[in-house]
N, C-alpha and C. Protein backbone atom coordinates (compact mmCIF):
# COMPACT_ATOMS: atom_id res chain seq x y z
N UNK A 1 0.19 12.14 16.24
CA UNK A 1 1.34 13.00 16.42
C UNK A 1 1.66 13.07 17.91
N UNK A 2 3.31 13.37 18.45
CA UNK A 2 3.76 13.27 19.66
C UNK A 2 3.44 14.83 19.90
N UNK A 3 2.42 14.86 21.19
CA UNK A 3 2.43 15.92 21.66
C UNK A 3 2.51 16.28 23.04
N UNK A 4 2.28 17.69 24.12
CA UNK A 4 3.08 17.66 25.53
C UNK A 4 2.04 18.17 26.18
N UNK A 5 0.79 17.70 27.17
CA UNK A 5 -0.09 18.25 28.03
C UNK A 5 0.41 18.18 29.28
N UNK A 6 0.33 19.91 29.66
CA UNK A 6 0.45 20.34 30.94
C UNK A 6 -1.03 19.89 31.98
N UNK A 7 -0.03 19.15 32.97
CA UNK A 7 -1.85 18.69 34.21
C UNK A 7 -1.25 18.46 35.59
N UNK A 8 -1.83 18.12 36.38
CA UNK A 8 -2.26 18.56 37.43
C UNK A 8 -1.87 17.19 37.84
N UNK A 9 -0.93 16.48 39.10
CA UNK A 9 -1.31 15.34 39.74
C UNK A 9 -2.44 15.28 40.76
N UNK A 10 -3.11 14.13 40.82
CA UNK A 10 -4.00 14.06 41.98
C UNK A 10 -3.96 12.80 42.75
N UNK A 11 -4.33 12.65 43.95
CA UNK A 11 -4.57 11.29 44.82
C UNK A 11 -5.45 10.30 44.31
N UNK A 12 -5.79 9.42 44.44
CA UNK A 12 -7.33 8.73 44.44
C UNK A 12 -7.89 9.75 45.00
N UNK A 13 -8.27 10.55 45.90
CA UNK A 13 -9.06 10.97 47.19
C UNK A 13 -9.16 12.54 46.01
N UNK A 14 -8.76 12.69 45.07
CA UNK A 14 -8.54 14.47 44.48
C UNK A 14 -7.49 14.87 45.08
N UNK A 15 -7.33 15.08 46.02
CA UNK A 15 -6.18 16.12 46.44
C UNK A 15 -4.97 16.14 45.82
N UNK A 16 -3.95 17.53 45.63
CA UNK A 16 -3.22 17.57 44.92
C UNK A 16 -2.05 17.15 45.65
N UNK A 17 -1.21 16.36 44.77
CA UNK A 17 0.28 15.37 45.02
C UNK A 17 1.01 15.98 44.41
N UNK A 18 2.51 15.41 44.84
CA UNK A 18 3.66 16.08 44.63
C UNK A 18 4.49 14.59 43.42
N UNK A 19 3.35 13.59 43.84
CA UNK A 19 4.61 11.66 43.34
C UNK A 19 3.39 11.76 42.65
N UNK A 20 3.73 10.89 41.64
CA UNK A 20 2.79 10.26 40.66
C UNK A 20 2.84 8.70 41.72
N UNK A 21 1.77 8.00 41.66
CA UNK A 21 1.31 6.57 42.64
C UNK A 21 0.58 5.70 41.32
N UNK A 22 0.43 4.46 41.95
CA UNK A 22 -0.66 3.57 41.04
C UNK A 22 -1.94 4.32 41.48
N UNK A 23 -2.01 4.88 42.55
CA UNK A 23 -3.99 5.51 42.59
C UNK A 23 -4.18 6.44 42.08
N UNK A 24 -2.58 7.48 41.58
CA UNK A 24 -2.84 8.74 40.65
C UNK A 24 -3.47 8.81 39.58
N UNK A 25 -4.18 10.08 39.42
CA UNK A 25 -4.43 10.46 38.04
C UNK A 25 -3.96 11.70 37.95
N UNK A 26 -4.58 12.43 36.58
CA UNK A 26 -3.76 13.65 36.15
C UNK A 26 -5.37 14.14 35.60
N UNK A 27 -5.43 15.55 36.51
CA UNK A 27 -6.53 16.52 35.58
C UNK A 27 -5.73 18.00 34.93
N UNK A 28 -7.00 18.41 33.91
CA UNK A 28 -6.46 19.55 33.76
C UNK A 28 -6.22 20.60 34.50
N UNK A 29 -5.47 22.05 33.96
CA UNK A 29 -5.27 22.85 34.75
C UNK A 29 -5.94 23.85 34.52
N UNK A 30 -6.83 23.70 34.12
CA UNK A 30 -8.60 24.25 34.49
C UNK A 30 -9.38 23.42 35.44
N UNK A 31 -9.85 24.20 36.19
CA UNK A 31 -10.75 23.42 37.16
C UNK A 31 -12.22 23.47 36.67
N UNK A 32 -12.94 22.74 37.39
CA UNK A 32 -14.30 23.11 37.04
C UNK A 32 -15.09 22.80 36.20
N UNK A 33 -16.27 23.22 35.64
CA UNK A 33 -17.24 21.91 34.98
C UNK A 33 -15.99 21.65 33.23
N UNK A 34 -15.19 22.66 33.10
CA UNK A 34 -14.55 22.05 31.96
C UNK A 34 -12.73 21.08 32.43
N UNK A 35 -12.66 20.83 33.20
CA UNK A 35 -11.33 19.76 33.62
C UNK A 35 -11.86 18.10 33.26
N UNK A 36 -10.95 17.47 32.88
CA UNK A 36 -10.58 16.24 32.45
C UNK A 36 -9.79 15.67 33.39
N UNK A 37 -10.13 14.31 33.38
CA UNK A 37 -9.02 13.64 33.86
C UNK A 37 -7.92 12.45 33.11
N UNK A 38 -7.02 12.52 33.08
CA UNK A 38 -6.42 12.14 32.23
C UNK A 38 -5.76 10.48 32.78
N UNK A 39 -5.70 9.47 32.63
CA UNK A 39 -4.88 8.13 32.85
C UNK A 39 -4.09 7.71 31.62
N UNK A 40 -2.67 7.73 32.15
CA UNK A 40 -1.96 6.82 30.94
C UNK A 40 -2.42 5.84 30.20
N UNK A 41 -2.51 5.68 28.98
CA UNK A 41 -2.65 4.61 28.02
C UNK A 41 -4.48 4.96 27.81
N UNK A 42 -4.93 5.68 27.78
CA UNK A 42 -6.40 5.86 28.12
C UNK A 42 -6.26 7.28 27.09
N UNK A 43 -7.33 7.31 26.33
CA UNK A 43 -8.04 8.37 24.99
C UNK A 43 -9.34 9.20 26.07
N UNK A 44 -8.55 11.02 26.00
CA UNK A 44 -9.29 11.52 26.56
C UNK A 44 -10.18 12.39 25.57
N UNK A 45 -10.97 12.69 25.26
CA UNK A 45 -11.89 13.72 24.30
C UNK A 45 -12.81 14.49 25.00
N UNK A 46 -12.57 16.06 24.89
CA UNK A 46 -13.57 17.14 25.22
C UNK A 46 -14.86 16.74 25.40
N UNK A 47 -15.76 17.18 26.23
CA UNK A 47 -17.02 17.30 25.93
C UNK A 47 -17.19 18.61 25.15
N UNK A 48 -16.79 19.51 25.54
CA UNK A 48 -17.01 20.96 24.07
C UNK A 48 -15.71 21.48 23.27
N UNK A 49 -15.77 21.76 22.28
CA UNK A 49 -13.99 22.29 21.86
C UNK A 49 -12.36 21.31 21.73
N UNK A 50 -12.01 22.31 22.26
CA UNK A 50 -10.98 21.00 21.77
C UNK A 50 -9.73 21.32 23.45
N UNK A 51 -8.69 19.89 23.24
CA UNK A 51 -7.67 19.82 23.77
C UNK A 51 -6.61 21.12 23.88
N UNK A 52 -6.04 21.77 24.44
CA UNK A 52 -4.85 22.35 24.63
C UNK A 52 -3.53 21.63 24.93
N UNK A 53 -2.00 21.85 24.28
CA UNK A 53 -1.01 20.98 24.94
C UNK A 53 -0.02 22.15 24.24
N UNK A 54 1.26 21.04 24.16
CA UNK A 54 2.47 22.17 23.53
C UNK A 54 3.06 21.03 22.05
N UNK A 55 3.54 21.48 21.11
CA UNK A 55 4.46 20.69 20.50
C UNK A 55 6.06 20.32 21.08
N UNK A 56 6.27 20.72 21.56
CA UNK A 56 7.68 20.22 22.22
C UNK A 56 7.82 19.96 23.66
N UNK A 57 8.32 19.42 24.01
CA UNK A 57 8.14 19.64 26.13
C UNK A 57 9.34 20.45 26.44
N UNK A 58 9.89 21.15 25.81
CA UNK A 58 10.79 22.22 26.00
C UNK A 58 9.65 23.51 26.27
N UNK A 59 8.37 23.83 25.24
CA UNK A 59 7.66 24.48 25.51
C UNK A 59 6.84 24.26 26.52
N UNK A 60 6.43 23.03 26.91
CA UNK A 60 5.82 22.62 28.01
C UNK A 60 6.19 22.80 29.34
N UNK A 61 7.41 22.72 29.23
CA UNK A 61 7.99 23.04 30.62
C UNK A 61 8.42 24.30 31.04
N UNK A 62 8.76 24.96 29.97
CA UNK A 62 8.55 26.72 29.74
C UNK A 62 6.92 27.07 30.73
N UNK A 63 6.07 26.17 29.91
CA UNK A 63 4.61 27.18 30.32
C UNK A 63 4.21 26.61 31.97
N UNK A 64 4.77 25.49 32.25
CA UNK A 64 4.22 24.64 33.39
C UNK A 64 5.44 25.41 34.46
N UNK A 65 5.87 26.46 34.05
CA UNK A 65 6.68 27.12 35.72
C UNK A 65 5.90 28.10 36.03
N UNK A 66 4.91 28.34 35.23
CA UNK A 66 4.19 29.32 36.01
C UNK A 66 2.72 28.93 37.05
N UNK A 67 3.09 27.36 36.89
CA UNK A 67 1.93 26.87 37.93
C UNK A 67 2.60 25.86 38.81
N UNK A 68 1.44 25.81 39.80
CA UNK A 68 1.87 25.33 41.59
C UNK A 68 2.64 24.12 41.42
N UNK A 69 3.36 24.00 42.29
CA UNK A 69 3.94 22.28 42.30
C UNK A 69 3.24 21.32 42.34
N UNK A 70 3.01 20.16 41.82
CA UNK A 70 2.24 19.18 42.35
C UNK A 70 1.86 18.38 40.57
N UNK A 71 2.57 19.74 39.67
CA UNK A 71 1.68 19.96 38.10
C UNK A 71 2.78 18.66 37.37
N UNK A 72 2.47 18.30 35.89
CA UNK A 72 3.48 17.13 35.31
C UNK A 72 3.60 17.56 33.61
N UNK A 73 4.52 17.08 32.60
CA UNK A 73 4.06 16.85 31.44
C UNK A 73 3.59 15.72 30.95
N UNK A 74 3.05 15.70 30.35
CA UNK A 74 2.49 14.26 29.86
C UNK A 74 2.38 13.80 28.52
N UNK A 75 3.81 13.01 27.95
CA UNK A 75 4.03 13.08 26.71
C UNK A 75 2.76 11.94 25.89
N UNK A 76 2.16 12.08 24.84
CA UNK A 76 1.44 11.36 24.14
C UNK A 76 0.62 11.77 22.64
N UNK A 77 0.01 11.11 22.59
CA UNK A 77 -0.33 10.49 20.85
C UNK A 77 -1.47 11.66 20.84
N UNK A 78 -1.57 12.15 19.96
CA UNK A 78 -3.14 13.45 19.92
C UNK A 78 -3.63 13.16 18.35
N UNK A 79 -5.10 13.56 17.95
CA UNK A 79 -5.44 13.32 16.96
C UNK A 79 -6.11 14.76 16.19
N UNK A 80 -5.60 15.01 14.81
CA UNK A 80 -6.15 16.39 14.31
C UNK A 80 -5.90 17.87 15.17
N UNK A 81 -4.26 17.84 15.02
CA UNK A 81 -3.46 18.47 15.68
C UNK A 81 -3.49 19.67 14.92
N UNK A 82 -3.65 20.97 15.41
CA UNK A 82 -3.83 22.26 14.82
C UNK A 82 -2.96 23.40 15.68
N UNK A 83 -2.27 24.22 14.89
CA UNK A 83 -1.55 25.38 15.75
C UNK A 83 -2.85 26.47 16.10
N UNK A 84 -2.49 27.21 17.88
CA UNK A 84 -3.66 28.01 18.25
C UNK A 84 -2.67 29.54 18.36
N UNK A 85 -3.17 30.36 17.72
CA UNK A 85 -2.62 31.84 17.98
C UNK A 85 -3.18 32.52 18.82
N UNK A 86 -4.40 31.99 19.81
CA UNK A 86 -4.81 32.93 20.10
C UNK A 86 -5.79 32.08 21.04
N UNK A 87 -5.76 32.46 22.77
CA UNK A 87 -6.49 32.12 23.61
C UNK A 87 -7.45 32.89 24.49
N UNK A 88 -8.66 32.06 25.29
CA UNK A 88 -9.31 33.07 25.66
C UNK A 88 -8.91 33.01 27.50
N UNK A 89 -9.36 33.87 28.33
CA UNK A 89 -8.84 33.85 29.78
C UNK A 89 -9.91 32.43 30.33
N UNK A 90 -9.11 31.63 31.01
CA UNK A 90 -9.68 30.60 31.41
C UNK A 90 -11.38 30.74 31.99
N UNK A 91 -11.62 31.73 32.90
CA UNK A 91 -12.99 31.83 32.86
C UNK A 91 -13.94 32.10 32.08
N UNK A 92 -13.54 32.20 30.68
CA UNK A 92 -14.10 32.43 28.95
C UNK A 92 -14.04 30.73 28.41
N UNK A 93 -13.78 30.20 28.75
CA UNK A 93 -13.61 29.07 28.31
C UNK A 93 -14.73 28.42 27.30
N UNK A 94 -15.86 28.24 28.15
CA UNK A 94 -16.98 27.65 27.78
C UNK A 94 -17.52 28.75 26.91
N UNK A 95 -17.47 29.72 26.81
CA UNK A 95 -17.69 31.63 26.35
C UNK A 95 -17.30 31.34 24.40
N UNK A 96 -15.48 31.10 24.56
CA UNK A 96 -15.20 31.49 23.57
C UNK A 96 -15.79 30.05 22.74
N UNK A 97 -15.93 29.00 23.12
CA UNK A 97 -16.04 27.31 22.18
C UNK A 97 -17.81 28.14 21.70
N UNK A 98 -18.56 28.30 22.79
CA UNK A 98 -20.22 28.52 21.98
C UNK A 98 -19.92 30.25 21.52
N UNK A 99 -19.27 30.93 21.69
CA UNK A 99 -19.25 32.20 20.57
C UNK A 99 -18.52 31.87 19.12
N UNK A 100 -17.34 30.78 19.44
CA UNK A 100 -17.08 30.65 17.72
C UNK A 100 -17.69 29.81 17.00
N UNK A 101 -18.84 28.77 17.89
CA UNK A 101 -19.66 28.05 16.69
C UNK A 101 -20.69 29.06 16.77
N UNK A 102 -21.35 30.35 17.17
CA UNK A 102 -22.03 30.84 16.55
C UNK A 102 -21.61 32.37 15.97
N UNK A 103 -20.32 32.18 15.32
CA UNK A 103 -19.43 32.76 14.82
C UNK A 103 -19.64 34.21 15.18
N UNK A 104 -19.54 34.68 16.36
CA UNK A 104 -19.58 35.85 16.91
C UNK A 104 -18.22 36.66 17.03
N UNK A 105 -18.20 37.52 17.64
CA UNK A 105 -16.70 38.26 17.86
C UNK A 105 -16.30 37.67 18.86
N UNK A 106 -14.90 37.32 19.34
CA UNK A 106 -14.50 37.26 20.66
C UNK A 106 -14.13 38.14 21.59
N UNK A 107 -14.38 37.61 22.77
CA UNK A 107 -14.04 39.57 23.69
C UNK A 107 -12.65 38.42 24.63
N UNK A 108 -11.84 39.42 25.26
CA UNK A 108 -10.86 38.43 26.18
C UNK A 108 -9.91 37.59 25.65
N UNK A 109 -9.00 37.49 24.17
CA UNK A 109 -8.76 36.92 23.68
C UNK A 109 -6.73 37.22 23.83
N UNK A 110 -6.20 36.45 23.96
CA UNK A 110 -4.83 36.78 24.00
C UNK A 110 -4.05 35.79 23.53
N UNK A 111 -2.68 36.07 23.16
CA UNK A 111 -1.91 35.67 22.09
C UNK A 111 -1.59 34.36 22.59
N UNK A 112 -1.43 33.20 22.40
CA UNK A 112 -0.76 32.06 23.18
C UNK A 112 0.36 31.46 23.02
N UNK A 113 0.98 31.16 24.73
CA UNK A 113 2.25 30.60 24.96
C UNK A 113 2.65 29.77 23.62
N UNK A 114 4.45 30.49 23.08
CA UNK A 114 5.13 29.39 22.06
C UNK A 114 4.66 27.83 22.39
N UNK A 115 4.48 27.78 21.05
CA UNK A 115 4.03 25.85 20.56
C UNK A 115 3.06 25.76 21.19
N UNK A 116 1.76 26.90 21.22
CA UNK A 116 0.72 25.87 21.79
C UNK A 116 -0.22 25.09 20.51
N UNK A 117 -0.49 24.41 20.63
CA UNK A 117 -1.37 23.28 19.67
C UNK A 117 -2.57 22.87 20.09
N UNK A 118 -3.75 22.48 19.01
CA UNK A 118 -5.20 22.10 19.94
C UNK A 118 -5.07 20.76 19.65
N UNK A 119 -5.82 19.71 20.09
CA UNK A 119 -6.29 18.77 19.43
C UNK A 119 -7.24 18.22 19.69
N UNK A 120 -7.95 16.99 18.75
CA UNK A 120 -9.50 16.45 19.90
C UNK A 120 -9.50 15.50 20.16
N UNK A 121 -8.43 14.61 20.83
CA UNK A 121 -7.76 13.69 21.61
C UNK A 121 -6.79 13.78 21.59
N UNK A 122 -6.31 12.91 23.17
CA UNK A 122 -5.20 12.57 23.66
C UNK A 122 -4.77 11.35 24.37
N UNK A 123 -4.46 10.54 24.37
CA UNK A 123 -3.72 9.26 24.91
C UNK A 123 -2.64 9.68 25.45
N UNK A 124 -2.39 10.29 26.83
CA UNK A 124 -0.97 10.76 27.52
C UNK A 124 -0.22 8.44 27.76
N UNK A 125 0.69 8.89 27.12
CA UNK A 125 2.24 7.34 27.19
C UNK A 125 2.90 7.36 28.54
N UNK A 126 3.26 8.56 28.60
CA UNK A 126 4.43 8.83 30.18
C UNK A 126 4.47 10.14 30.71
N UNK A 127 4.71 10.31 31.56
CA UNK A 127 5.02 11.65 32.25
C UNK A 127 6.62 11.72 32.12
N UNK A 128 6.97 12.91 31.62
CA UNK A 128 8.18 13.46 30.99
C UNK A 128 8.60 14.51 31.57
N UNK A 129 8.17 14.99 32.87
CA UNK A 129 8.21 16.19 33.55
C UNK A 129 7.58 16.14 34.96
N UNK A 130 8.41 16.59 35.87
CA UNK A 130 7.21 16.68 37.18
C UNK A 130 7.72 18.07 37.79
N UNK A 131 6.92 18.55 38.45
CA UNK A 131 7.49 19.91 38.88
C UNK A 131 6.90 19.73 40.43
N UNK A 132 8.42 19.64 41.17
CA UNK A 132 7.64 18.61 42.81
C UNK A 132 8.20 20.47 43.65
């Protein structure tokens, strides 16, 4: 299924860019031991949980104005695509994936941005958005 991940441009070197380049890549917009990096034509899969993106890039570009310039959409192929009602605050991250496999309560939990969708891959095709 065609779906829309919000990410991050970077240099070869990490640092954050404003151009997509041949040395670019794209991470998530989580930092830290849970961020990905993403390359066109290339299948990315979680190490815990699953993918975040949007179903439309109308929603994507809705949610990607509330972060720094430098950020992109990235239209592509996702596998075992599921609607999410409900997110946890990014520093819960790793929190909420090992509290719902040991089916606990969640604490920190809030409603999520229209069309968000999970999935547990992604193959980003093109960038469909840049926010310079």
């Amino acid at each position: 299924m065609t779906v829309y991940k919000v990410v991050c441009i970077r240099a070869g070197n990490g640092n954050y860019i404003k151009e997509v380049s041949p040395n670019s890549y794209f991470t998530s917009v989580i930092g830290g031991e849970m961020s990905l990096k993403y390359h066109i034509g290339e299948n990315t899969v979680p190490v815990i949980g699953r993918l975040f993106g949007f179903d439309t890039v109308e929603n994507a570009i809705h949610f990607i104005k509330y972060f720094q310039y430098g950020s992109a959409v990235l239209e592509g192929e996702a596998e075992n695509v599921g609607r999410v009602k409900f997110l946890a605050e990014v520093k819960d991250v790793l929190d909420f994936w090992k509290t719902k496999k040991m089916k606990k309560k969640l604490h920190n939990v809030y409603k999520a941005p229209l069309g968000t969708i999970s999935f547990s891959s992604f193959v980003p095709t093109k960038v469909v958005y840049k926010r310079e």
